[in-house]
C-alpha atoms as a PDB file:
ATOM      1  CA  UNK A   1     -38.372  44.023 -16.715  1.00  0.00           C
ATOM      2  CA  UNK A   2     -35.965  41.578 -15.032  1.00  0.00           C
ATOM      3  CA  UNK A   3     -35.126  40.954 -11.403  1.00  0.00           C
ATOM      4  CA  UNK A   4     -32.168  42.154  -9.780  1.00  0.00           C
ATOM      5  CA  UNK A   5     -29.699  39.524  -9.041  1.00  0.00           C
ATOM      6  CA  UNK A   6     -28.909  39.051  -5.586  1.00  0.00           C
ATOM      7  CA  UNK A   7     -26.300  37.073  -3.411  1.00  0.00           C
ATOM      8  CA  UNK A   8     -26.741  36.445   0.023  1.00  0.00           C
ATOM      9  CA  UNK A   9     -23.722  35.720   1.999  1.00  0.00           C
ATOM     10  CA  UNK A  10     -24.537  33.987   4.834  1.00  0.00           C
ATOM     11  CA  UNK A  11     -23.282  31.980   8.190  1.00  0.00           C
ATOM     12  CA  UNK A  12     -23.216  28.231   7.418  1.00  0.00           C
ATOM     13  CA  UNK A  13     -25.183  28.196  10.712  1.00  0.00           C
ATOM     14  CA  UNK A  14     -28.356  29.507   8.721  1.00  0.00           C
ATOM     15  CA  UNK A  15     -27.546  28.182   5.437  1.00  0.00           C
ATOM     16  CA  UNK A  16     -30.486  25.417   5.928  1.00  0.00           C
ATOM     17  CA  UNK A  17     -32.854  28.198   6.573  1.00  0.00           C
ATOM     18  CA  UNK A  18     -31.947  30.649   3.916  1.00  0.00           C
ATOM     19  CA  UNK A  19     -32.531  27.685   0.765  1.00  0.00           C
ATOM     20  CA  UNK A  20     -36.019  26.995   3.307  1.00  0.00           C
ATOM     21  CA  UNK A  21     -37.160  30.447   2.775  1.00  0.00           C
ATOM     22  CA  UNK A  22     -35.435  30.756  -0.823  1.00  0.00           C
ATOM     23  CA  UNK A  23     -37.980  27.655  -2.123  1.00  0.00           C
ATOM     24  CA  UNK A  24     -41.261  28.624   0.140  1.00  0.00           C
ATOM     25  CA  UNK A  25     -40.773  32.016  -1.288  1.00  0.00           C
ATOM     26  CA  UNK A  26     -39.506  31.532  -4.760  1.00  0.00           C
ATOM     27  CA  UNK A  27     -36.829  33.489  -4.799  1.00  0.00           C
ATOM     28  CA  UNK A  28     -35.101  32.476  -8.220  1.00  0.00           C
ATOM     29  CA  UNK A  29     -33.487  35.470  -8.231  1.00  0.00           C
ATOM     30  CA  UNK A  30     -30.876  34.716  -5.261  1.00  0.00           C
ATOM     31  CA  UNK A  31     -27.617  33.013  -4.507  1.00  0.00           C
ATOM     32  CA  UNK A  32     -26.562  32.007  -1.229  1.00  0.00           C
ATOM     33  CA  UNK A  33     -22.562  32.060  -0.142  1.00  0.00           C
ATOM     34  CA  UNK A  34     -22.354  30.704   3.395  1.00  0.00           C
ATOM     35  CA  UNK A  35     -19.281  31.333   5.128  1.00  0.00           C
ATOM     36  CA  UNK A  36     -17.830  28.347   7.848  1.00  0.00           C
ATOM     37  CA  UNK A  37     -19.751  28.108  10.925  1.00  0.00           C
ATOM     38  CA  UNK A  38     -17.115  27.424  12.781  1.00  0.00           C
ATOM     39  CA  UNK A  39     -16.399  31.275  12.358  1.00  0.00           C
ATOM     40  CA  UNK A  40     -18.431  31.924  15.569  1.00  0.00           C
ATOM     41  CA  UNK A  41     -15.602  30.216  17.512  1.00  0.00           C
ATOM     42  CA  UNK A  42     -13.646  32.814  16.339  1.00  0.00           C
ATOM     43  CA  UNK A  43     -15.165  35.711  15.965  1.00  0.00           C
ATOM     44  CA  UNK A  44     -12.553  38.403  15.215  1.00  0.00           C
ATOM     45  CA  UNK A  45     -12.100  36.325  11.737  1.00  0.00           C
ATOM     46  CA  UNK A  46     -15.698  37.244  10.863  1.00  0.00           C
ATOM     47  CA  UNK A  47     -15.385  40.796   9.552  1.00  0.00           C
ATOM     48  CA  UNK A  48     -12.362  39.640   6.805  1.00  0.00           C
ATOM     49  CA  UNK A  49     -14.427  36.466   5.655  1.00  0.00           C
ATOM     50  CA  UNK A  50     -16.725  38.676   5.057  1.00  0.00           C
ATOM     51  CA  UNK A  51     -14.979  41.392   3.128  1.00  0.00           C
ATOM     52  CA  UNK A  52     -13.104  38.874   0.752  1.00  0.00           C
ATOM     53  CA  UNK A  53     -16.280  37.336  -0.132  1.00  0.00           C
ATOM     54  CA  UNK A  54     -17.788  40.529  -0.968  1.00  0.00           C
ATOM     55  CA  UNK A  55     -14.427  41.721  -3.141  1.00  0.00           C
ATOM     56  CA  UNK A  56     -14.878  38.264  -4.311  1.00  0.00           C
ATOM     57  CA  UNK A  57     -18.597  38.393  -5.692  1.00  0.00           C
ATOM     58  CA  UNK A  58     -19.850  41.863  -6.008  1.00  0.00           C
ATOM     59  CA  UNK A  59     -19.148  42.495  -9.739  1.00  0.00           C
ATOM     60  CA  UNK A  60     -21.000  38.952 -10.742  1.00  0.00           C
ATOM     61  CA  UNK A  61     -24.743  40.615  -8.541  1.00  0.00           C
ATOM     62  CA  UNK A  62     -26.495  43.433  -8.484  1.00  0.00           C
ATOM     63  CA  UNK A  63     -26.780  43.788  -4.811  1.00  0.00           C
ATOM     64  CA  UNK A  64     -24.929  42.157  -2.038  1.00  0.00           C
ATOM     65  CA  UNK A  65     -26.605  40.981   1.349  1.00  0.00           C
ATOM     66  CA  UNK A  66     -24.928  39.820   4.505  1.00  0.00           C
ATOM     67  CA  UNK A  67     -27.166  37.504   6.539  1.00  0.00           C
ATOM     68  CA  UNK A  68     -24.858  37.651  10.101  1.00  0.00           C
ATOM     69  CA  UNK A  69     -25.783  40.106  12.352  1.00  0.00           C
ATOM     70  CA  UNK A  70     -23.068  41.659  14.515  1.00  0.00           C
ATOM     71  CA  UNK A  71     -22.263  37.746  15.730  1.00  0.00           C
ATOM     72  CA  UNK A  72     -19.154  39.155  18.368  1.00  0.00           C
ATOM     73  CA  UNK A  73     -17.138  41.244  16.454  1.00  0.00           C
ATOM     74  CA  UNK A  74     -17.516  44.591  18.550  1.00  0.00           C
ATOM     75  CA  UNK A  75     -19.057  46.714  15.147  1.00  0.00           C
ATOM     76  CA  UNK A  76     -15.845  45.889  13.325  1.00  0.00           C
ATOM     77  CA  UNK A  77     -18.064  43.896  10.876  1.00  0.00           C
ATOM     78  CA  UNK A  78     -20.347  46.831  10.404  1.00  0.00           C
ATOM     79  CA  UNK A  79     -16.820  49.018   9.890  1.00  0.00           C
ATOM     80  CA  UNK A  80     -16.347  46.468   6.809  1.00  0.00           C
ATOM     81  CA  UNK A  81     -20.137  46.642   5.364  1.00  0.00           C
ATOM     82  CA  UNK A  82     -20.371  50.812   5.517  1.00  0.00           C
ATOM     83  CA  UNK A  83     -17.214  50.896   3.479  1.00  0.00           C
ATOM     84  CA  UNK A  84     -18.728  48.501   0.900  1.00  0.00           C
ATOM     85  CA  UNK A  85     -22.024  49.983   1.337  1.00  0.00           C
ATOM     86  CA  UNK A  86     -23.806  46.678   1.906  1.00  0.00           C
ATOM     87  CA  UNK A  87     -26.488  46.056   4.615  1.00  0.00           C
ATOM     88  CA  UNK A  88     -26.573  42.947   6.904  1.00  0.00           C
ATOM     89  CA  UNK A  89     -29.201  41.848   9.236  1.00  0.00           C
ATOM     90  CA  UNK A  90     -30.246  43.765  11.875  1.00  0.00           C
ATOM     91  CA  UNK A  91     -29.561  42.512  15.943  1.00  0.00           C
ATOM     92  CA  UNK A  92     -26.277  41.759  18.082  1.00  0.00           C
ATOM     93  CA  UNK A  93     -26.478  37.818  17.417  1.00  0.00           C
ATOM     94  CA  UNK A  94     -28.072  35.464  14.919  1.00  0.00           C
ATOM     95  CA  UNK A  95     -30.199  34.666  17.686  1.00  0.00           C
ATOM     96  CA  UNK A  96     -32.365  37.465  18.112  1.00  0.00           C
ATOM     97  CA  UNK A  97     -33.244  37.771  14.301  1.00  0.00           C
ATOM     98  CA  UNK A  98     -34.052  33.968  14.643  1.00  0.00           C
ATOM     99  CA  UNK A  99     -36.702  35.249  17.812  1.00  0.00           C
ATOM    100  CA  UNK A 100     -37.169  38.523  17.027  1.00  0.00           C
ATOM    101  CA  UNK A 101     -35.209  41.247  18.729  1.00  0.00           C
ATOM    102  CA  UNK A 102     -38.709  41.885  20.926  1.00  0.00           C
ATOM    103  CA  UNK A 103     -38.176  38.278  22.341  1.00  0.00           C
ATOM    104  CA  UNK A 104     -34.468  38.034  22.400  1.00  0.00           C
ATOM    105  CA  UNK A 105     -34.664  41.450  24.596  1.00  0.00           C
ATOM    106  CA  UNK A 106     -37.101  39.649  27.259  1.00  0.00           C
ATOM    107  CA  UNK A 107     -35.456  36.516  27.188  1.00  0.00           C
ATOM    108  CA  UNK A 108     -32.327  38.018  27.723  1.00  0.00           C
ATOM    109  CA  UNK A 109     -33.900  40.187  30.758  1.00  0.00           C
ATOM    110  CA  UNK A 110     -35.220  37.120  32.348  1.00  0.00           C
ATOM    111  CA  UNK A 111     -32.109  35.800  33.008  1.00  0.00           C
ATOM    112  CA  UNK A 112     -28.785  37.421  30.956  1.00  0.00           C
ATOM    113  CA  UNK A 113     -27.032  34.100  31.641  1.00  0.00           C
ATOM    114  CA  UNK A 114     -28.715  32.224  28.950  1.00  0.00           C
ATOM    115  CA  UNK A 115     -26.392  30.057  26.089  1.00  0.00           C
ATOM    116  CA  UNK A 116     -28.637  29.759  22.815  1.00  0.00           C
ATOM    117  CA  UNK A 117     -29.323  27.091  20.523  1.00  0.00           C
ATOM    118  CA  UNK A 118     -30.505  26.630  17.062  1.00  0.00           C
ATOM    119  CA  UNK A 119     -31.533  23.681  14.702  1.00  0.00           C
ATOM    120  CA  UNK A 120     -27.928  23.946  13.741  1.00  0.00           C
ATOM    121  CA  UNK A 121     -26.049  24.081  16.880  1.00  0.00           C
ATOM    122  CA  UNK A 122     -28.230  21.711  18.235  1.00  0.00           C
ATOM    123  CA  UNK A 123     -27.610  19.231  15.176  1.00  0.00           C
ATOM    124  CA  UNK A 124     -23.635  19.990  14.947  1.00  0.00           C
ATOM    125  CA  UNK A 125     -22.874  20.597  18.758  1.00  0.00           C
ATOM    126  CA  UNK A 126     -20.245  18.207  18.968  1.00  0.00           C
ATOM    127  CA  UNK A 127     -18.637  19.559  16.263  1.00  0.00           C
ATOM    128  CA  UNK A 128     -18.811  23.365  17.117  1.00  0.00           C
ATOM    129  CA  UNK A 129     -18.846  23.310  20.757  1.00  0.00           C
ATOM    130  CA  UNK A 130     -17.199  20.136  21.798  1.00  0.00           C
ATOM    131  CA  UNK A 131     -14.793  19.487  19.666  1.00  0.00           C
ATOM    132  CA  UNK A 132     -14.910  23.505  18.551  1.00  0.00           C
ATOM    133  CA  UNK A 133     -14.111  24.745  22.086  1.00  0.00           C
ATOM    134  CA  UNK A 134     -11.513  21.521  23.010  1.00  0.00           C
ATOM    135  CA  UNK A 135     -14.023  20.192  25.548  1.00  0.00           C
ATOM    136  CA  UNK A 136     -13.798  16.635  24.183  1.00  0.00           C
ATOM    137  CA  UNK A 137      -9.900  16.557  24.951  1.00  0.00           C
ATOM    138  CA  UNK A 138     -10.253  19.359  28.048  1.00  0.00           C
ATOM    139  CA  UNK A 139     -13.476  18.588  29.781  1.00  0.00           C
ATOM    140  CA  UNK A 140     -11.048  20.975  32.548  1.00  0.00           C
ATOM    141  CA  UNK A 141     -11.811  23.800  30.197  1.00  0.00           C
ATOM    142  CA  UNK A 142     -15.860  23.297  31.044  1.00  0.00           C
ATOM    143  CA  UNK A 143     -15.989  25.905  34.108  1.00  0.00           C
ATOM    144  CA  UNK A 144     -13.876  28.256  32.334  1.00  0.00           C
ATOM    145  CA  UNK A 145     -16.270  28.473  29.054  1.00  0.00           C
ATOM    146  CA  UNK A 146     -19.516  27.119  30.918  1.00  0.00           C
ATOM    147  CA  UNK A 147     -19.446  28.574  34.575  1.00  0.00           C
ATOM    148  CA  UNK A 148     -21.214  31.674  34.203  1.00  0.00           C
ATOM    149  CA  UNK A 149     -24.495  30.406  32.502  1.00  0.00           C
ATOM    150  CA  UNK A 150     -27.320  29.243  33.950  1.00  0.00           C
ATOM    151  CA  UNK A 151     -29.967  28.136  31.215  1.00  0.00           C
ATOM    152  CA  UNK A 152     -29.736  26.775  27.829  1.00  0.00           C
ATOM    153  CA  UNK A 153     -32.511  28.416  25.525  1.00  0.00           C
ATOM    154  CA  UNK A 154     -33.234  26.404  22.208  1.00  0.00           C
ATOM    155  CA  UNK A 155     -34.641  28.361  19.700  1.00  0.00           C
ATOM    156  CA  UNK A 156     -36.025  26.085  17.154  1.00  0.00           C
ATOM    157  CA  UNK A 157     -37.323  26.497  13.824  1.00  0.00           C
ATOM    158  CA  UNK A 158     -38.298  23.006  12.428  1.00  0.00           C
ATOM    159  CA  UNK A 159     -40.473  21.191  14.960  1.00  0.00           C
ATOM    160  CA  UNK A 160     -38.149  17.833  15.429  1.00  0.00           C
ATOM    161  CA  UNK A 161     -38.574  15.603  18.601  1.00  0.00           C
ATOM    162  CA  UNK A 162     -35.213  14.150  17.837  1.00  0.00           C
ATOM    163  CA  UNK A 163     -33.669  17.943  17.753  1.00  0.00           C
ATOM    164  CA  UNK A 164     -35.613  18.658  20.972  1.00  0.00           C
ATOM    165  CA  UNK A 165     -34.324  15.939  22.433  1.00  0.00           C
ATOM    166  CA  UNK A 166     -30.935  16.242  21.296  1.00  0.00           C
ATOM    167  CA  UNK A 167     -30.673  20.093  22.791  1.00  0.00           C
ATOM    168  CA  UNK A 168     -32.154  18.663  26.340  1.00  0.00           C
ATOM    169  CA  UNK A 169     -29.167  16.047  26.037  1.00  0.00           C
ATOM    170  CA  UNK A 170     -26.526  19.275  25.534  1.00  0.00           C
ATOM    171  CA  UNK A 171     -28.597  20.903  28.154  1.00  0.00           C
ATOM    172  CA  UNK A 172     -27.713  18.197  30.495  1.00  0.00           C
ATOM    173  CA  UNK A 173     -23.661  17.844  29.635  1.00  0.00           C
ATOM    174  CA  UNK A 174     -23.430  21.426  30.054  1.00  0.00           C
ATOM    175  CA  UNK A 175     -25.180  21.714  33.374  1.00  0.00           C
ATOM    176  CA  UNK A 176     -27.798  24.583  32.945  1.00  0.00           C
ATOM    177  CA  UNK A 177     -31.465  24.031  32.789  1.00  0.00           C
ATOM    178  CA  UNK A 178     -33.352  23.604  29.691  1.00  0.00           C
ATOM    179  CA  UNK A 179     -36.078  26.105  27.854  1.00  0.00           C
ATOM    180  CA  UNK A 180     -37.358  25.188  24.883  1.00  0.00           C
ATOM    181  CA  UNK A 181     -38.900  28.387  22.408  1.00  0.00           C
ATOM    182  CA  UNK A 182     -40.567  27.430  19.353  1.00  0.00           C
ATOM    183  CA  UNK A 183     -39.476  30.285  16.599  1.00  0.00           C
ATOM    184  CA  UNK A 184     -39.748  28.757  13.158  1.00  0.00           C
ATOM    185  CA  UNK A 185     -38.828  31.046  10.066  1.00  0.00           C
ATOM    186  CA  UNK A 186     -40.374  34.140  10.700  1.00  0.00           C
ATOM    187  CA  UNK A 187     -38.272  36.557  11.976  1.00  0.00           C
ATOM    188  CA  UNK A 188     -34.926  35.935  10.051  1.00  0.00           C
ATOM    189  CA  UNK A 189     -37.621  35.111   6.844  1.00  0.00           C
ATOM    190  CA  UNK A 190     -39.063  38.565   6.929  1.00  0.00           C
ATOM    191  CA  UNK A 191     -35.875  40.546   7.150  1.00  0.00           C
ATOM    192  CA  UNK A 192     -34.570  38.660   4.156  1.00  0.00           C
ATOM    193  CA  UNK A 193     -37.939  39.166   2.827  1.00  0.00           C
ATOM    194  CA  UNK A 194     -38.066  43.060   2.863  1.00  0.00           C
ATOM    195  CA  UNK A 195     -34.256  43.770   1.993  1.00  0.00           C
ATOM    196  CA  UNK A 196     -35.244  41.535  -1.392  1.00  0.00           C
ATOM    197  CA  UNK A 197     -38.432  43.191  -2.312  1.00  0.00           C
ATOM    198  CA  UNK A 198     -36.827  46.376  -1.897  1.00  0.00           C
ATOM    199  CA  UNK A 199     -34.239  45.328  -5.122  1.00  0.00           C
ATOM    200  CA  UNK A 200     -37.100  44.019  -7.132  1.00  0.00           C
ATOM    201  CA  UNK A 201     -37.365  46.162 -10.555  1.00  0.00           C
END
């Protein structure tokens, strides 16, 4: 009896992650389609990436997957998925299923000011949030996007000196103190994990 094909369409922020867990795991049975990270700039374009990539692919799988969770778009993203009758990961923000929403829920209580970082923000920040947000020609613009926050959290899931370091460094140019929270795979690999099983058969 064969596998059920799946496709995975995914944030380019996690895209790294997903092929991680797809080789540790052996998933031969999935395809990832990662939609532009820069997406998270603008959020409100989420939900219609989404839904053409699903009208897109959905006659080529078996099952469809959306690895975002809600990501800023107010539950119009979850609007698109119930019509398709597709299931995404579970949380308000990529962050928490990176954590775990038990840990996102008590970091956010310790202080609700908090701006997150992962591997891939850390790696790409000039490109997403510098460049992304105009600071690099508006360093004006800083307060405005910047003032209310008072800690930058990395949540990191490869243990990298250089992307520690690097996330200290964005700490620093954005002004907020610096907490570093070791996460690795687990979280975001066992939600994957049981929506898959649950097509095997």
């Amino acid at each position: 009896m064969t596998e059920a094909t799946v496709l995975i369409i995914a944030c380019g922020a996690l895209a790294k992650e997903i092929v991680e867990l797809q080789r540790l795991n052996g998933w031969s049975h999935i395809r990832v389609q990662c939609l532009p990270a820069e997406l998270h700039n603008r959020p409100e374009n989420i939900p219609a990436a989404v839904e053409a990539a699903i009208e897109k692919h959905r006659d080529d799988y078996d099952q469809l997957f959306v690895a975002y969770a809600d990501c800023g778009t107010g539950g119009a993203l979850d609007r698109v998925l119930a019509r398709h009758g597709i299931e995404r990961l579970p949380g308000a923000h990529c962050y928490e299923f990176y954590s775990g929403s038990q840990a996102f829920a008590a970091l956010t209580e310790q202080e609700p000011a908090s701006f997150y970082l992962t591997d891939f923000l850390a790696r790409h920040f000039d490109r997403l949030v510098k460049k992304g947000l105009g600071l690099d020609r508006h360093p004006e613009l800083m307060p405005e996007y910047f003032g209310n926050y008072k800690r930058l959290v990395y949540l990191s899931q490869a243990e990298s000196l250089q992307l520690e370091t690097a996330a200290r460094e964005h700490a620093d140019y954005l002004g907020l103190a610096f907490e570093h929270r070791h996460t690795g795979l687990g979280p975001v690999g066992q939600d994957i994990g049981e929506h898959l099983i649950q097509w095997r058969n």
